[in-house]
PDB file of N, CA and C in Angstrom:
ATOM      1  N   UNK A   1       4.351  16.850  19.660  1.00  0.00           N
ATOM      2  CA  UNK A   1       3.677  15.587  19.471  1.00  0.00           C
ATOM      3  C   UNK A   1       4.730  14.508  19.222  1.00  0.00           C
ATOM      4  N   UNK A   2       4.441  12.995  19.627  1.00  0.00           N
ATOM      5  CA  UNK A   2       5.466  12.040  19.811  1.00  0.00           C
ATOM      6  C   UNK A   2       5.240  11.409  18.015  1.00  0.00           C
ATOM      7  N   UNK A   3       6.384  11.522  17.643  1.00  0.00           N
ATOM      8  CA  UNK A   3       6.529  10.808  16.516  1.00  0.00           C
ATOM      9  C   UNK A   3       5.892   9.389  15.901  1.00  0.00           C
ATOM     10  N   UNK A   4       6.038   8.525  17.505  1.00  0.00           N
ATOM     11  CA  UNK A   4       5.023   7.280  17.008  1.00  0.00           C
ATOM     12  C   UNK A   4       3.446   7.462  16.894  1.00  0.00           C
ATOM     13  N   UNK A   5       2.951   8.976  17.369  1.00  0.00           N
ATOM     14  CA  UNK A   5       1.055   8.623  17.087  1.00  0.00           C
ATOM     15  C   UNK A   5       1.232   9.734  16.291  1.00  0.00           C
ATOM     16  N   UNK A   6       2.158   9.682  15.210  1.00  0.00           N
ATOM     17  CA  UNK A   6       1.753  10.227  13.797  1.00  0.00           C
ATOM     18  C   UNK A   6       1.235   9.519  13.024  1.00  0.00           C
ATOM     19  N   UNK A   7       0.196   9.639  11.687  1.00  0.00           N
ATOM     20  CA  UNK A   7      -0.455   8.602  10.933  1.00  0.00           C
ATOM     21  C   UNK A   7       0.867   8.373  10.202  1.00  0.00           C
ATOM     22  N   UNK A   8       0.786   6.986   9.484  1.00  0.00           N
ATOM     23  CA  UNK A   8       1.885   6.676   8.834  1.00  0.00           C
ATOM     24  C   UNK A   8       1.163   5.679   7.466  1.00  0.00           C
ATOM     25  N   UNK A   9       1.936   6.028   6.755  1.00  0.00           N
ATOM     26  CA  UNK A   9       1.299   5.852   5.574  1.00  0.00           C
ATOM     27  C   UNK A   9       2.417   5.169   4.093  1.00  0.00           C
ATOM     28  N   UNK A  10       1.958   4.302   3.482  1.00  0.00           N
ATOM     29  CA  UNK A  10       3.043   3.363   2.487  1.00  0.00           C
ATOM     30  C   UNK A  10       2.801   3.122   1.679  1.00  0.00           C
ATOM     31  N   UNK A  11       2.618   3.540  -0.008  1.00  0.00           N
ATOM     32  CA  UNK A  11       1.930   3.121  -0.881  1.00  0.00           C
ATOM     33  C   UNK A  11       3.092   1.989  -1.882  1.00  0.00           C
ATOM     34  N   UNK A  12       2.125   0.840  -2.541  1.00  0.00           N
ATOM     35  CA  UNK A  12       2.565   0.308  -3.443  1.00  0.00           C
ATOM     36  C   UNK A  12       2.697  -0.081  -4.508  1.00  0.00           C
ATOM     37  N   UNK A  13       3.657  -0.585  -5.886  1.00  0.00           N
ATOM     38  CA  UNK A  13       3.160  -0.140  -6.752  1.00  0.00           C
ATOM     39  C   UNK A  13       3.489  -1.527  -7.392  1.00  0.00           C
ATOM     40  N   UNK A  14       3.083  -1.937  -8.674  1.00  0.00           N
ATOM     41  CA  UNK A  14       3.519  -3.225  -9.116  1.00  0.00           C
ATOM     42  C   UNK A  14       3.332  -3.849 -10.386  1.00  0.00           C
ATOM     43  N   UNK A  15       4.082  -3.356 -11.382  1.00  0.00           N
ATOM     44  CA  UNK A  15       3.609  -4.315 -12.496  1.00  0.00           C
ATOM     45  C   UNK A  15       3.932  -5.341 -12.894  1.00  0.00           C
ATOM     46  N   UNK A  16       3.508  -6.380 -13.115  1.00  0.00           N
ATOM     47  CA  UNK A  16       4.018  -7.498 -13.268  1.00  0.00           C
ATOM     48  C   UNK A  16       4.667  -8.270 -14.718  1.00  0.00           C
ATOM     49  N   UNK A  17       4.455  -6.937 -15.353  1.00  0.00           N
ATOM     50  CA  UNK A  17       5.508  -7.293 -16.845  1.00  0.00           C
ATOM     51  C   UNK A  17       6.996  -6.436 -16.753  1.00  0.00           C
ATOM     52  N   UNK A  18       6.948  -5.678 -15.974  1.00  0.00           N
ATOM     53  CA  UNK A  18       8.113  -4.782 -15.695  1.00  0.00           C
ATOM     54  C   UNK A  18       9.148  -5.082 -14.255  1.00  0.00           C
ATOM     55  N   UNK A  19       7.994  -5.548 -13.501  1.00  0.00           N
ATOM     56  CA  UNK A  19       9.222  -5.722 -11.950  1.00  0.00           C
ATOM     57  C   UNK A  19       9.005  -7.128 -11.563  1.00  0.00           C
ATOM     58  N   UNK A  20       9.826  -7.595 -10.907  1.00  0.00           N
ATOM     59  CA  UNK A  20      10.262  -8.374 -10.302  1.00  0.00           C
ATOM     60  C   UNK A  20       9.090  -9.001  -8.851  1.00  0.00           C
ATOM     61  N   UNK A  21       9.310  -7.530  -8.152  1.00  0.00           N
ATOM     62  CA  UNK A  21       8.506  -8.077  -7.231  1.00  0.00           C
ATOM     63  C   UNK A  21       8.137  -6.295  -6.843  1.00  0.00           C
ATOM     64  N   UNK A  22       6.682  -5.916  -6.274  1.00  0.00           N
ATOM     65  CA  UNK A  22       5.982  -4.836  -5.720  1.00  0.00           C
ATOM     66  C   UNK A  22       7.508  -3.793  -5.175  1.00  0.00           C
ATOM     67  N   UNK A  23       6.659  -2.367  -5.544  1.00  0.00           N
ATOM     68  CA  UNK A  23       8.427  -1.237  -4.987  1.00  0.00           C
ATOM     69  C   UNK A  23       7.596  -0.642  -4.510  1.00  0.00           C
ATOM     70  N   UNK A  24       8.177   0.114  -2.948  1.00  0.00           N
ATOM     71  CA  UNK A  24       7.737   1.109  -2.576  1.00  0.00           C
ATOM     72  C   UNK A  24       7.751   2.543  -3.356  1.00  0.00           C
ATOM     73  N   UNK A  25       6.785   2.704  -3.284  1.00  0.00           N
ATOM     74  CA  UNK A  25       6.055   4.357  -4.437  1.00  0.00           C
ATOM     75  C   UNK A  25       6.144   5.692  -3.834  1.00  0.00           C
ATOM     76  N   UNK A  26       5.525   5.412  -2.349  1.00  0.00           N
ATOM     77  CA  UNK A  26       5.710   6.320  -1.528  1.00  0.00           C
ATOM     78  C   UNK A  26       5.677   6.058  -0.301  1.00  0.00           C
ATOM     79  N   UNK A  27       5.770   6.722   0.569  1.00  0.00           N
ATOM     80  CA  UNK A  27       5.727   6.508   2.498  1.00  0.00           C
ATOM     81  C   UNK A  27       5.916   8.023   2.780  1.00  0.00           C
ATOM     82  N   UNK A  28       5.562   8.231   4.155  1.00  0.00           N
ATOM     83  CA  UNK A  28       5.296   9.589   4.683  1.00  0.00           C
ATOM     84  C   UNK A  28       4.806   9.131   6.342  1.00  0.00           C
ATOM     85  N   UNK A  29       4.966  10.267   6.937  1.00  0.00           N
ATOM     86  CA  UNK A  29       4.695  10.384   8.000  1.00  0.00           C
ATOM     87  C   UNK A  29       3.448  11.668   8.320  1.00  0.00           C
ATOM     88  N   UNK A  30       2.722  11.730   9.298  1.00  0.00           N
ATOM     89  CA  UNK A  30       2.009  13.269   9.830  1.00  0.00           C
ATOM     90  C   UNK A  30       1.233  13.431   8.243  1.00  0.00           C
ATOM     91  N   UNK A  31       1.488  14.922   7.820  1.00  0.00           N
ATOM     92  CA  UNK A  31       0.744  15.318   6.857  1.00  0.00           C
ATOM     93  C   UNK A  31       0.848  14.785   5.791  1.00  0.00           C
ATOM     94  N   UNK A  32       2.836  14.369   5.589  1.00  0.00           N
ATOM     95  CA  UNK A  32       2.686  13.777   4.214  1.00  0.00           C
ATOM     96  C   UNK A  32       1.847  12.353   4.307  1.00  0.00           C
ATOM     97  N   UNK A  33       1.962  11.494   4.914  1.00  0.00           N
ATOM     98  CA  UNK A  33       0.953  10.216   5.070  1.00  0.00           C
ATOM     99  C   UNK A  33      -0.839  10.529   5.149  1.00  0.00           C
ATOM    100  N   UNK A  34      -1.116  11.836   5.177  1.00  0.00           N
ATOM    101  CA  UNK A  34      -2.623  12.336   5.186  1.00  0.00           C
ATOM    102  C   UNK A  34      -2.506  12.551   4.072  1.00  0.00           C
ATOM    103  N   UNK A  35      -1.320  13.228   3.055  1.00  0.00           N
ATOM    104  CA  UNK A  35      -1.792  13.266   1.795  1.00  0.00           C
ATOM    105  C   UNK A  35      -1.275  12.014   0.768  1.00  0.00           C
ATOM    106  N   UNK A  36      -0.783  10.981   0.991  1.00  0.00           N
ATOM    107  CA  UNK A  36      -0.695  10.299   0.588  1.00  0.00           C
ATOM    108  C   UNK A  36      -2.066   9.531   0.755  1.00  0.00           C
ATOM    109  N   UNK A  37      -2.563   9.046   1.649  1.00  0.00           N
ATOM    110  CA  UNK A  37      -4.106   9.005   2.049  1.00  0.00           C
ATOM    111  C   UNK A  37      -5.042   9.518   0.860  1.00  0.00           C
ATOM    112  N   UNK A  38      -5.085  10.788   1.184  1.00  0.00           N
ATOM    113  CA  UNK A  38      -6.064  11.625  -0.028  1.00  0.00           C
ATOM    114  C   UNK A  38      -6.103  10.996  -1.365  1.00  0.00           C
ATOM    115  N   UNK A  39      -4.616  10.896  -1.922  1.00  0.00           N
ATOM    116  CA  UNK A  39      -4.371  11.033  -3.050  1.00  0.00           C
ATOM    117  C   UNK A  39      -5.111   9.645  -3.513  1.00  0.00           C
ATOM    118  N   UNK A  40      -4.862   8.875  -2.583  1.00  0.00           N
ATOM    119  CA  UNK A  40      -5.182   7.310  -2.875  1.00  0.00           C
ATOM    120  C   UNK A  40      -6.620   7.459  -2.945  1.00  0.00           C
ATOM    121  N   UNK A  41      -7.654   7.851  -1.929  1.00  0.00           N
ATOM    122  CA  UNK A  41      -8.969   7.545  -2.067  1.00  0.00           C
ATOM    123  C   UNK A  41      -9.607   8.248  -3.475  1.00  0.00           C
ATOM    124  N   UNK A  42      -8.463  10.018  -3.619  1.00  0.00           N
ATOM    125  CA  UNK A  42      -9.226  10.703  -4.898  1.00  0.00           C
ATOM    126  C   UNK A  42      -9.160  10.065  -5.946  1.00  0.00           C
ATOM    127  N   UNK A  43      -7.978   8.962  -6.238  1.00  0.00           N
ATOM    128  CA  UNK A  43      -7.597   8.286  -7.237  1.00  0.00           C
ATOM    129  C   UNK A  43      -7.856   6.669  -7.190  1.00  0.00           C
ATOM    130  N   UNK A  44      -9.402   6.304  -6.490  1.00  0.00           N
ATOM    131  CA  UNK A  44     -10.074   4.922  -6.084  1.00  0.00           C
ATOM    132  C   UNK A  44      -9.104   3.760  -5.780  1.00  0.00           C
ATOM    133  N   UNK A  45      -7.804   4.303  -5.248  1.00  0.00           N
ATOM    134  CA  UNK A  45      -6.396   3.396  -4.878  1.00  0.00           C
ATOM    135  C   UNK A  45      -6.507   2.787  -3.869  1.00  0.00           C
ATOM    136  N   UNK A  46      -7.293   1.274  -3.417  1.00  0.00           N
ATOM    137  CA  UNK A  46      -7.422   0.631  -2.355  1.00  0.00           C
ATOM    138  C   UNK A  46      -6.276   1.075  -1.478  1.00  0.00           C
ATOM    139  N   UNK A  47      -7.127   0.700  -0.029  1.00  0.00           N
ATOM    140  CA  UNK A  47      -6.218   1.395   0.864  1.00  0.00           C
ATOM    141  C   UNK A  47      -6.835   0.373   1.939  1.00  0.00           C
ATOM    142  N   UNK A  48      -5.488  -0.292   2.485  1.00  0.00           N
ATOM    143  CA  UNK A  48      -5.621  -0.966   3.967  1.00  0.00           C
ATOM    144  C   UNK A  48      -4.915  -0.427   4.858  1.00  0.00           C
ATOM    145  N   UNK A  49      -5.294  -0.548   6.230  1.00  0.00           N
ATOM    146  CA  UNK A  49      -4.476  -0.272   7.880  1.00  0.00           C
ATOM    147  C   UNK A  49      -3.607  -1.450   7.600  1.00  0.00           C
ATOM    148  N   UNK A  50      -2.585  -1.839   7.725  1.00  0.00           N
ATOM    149  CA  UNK A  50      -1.983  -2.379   8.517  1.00  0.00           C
ATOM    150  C   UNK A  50      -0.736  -1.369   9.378  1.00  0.00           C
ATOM    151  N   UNK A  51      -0.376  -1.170  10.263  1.00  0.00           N
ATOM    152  CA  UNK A  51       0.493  -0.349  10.603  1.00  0.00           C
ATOM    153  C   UNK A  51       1.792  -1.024  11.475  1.00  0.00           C
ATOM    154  N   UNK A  52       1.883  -2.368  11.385  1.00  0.00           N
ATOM    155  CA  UNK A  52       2.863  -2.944  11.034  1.00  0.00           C
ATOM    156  C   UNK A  52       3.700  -3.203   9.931  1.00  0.00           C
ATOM    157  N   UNK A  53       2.825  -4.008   8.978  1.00  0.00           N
ATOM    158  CA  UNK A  53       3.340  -3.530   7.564  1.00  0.00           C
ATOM    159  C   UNK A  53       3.655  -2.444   7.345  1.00  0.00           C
ATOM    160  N   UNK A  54       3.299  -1.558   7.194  1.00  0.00           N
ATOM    161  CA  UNK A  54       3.453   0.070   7.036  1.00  0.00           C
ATOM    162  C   UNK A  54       4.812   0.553   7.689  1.00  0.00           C
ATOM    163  N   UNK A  55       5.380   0.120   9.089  1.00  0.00           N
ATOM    164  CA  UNK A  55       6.465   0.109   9.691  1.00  0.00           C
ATOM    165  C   UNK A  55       7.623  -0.443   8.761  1.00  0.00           C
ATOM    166  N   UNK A  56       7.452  -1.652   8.490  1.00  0.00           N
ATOM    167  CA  UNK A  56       8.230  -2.673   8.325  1.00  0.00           C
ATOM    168  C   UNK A  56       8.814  -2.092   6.303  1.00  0.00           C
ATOM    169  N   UNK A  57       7.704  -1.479   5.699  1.00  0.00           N
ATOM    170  CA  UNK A  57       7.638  -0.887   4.623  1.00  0.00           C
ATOM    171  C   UNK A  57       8.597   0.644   4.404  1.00  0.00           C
ATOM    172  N   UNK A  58       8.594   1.015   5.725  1.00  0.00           N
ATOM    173  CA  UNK A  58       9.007   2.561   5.906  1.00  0.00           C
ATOM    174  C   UNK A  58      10.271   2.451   6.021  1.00  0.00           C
ATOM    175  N   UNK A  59      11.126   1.552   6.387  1.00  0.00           N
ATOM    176  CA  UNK A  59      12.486   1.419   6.480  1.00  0.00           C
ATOM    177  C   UNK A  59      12.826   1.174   4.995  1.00  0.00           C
ATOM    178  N   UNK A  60      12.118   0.861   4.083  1.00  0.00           N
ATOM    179  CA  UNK A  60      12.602   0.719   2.877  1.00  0.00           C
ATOM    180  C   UNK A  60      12.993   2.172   2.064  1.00  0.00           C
ATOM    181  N   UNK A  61      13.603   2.467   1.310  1.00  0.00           N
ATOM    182  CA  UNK A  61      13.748   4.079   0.195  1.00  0.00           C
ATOM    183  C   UNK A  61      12.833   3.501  -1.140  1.00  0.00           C
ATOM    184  N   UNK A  62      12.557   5.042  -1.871  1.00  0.00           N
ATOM    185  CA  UNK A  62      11.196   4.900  -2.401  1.00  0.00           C
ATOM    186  C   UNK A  62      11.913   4.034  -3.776  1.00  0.00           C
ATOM    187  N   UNK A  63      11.075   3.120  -3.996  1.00  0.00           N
ATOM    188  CA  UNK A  63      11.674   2.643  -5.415  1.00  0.00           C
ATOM    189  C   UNK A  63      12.297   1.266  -5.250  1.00  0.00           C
ATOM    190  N   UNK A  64      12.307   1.200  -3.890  1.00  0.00           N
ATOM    191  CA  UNK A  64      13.235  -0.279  -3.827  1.00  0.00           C
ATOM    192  C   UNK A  64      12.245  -1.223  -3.499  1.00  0.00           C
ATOM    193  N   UNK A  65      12.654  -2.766  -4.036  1.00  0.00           N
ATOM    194  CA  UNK A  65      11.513  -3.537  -4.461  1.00  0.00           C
ATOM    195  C   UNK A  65      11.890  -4.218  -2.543  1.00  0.00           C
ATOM    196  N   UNK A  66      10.495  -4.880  -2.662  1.00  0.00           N
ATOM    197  CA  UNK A  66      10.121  -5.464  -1.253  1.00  0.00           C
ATOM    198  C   UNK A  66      11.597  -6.681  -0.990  1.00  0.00           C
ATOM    199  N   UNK A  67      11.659  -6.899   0.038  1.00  0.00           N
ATOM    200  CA  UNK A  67      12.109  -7.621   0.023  1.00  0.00           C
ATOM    201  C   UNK A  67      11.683  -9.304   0.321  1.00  0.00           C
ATOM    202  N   UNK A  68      11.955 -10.304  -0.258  1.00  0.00           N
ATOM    203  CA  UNK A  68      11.552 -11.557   0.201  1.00  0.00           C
ATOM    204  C   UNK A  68      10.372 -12.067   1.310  1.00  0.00           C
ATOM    205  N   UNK A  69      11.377 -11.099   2.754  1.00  0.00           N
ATOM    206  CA  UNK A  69      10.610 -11.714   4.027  1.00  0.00           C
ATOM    207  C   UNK A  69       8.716 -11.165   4.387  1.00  0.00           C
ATOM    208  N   UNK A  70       9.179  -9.975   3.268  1.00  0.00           N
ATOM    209  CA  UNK A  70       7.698  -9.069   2.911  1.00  0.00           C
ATOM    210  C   UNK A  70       6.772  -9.746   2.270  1.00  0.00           C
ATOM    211  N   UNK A  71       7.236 -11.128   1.255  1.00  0.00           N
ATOM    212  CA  UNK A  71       6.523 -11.162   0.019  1.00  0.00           C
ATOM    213  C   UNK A  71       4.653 -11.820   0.289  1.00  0.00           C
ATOM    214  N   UNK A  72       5.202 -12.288   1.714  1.00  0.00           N
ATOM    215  CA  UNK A  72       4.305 -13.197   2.190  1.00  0.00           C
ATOM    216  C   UNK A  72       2.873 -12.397   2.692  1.00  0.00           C
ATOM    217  N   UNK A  73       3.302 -11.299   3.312  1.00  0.00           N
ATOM    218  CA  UNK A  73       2.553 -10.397   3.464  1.00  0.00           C
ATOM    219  C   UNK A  73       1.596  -9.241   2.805  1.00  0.00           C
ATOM    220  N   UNK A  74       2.799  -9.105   1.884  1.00  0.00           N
ATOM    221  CA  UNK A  74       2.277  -8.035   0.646  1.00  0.00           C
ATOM    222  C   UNK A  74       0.924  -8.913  -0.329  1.00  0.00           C
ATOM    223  N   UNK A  75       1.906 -10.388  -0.232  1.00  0.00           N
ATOM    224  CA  UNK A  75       0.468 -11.198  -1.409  1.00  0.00           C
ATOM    225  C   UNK A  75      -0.488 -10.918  -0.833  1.00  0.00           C
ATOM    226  N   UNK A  76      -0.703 -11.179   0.439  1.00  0.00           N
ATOM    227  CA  UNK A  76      -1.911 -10.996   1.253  1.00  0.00           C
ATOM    228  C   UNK A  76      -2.539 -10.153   1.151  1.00  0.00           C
ATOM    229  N   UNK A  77      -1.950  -8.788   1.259  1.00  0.00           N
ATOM    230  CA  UNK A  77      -2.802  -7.028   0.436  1.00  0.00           C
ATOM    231  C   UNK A  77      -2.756  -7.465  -0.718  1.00  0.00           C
ATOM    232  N   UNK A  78      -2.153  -7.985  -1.626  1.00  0.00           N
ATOM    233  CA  UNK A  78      -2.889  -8.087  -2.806  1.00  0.00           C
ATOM    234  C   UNK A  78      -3.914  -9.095  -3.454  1.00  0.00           C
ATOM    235  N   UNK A  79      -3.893  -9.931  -2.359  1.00  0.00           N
ATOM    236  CA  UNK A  79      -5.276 -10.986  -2.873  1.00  0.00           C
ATOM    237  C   UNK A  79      -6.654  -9.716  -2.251  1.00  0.00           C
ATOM    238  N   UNK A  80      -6.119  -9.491  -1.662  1.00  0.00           N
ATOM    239  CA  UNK A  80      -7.658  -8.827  -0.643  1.00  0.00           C
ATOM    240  C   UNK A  80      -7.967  -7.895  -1.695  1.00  0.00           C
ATOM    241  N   UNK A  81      -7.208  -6.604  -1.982  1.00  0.00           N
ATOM    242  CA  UNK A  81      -7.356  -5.761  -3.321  1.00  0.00           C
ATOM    243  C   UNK A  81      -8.049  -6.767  -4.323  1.00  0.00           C
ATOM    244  N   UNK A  82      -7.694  -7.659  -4.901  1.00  0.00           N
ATOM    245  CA  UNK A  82      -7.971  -8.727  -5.567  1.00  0.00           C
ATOM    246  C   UNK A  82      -9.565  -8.847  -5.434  1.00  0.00           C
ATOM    247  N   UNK A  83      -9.666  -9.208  -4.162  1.00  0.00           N
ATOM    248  CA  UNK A  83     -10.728  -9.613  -3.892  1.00  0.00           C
ATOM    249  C   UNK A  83     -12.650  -8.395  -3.842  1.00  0.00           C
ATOM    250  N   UNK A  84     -11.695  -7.669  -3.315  1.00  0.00           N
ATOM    251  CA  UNK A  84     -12.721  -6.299  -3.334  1.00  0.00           C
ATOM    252  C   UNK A  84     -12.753  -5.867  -4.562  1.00  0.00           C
ATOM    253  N   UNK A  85     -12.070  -5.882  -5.511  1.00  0.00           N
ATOM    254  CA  UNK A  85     -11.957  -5.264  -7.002  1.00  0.00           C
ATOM    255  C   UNK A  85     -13.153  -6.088  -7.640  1.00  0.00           C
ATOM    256  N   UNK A  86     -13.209  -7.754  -7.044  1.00  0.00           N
ATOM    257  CA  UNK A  86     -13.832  -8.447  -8.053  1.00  0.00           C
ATOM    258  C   UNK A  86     -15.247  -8.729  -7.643  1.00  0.00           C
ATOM    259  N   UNK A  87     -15.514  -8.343  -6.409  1.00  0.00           N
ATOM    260  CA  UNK A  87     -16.659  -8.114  -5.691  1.00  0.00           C
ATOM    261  C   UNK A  87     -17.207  -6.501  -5.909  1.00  0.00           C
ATOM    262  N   UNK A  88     -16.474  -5.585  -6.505  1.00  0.00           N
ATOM    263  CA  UNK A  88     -16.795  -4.128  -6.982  1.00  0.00           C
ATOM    264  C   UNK A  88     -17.704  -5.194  -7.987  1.00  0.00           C
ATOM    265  N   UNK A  89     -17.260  -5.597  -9.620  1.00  0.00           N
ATOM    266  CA  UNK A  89     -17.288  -5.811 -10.506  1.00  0.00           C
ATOM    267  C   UNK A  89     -18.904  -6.237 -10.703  1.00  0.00           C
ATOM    268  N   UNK A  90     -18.409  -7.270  -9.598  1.00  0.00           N
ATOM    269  CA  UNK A  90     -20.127  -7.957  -9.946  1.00  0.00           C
ATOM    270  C   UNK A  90     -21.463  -7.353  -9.141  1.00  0.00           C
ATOM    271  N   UNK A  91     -20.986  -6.497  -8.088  1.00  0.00           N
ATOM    272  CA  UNK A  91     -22.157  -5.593  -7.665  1.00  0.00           C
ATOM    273  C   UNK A  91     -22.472  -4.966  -9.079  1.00  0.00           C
ATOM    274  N   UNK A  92     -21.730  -4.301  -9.797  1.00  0.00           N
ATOM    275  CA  UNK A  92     -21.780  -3.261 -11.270  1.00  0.00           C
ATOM    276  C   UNK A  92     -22.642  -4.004 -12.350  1.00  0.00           C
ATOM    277  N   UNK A  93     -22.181  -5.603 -12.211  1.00  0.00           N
ATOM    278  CA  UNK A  93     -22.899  -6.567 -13.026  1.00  0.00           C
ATOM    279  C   UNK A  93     -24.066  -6.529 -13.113  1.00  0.00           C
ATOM    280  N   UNK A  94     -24.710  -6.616 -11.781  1.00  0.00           N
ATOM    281  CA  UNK A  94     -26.248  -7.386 -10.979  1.00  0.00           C
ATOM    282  C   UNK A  94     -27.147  -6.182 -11.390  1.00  0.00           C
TER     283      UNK A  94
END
């Protein structure tokens, strides 16, 4: 099987009293990116496609913070997380 139609997979992590800016947590390819997958839905860890991002993420080693040209992008997964978290909330409300 060709390496590029393996699932690919990038998780992120981020606190904002401790880092600077979001670090890659994990990345994987094939199975490990299926269980990185898993782990996220068993553990209610929003999860988006982008598989550009995800590319652009995978060249990074685990632990190293995003860089700059990322930041623009990453806000973007994190308003949306943002956004679904706070639209969870008030369905729970009603």
């Amino acid at each position: 099987m060709k390496r590029n139609h393996l699932k690919r997979a990038a998780a992120l992590s981020y606190d904002e009293g401790k880092q600077i800016a979001p670090e890659l947590s994990a990345k994987g390819i094939g199975l490990v990116a299926e269980n990185i997958i898993k782990k996220a839905k068993e553990n209610n860890v929003p999860i988006i496609e982008d598989p550009s991002l995800v590319e652009l993420l995978s060249k990074l080693d685990i632990n190293e913070a995003i860089p700059e040209q990322l930041y623009e992008a990453v806000a973007e997964v994190f308003a949306f997380i943002y956004q679904v978290e706070q639209e969870a909330k008030a369905r729970k409300i009603k």
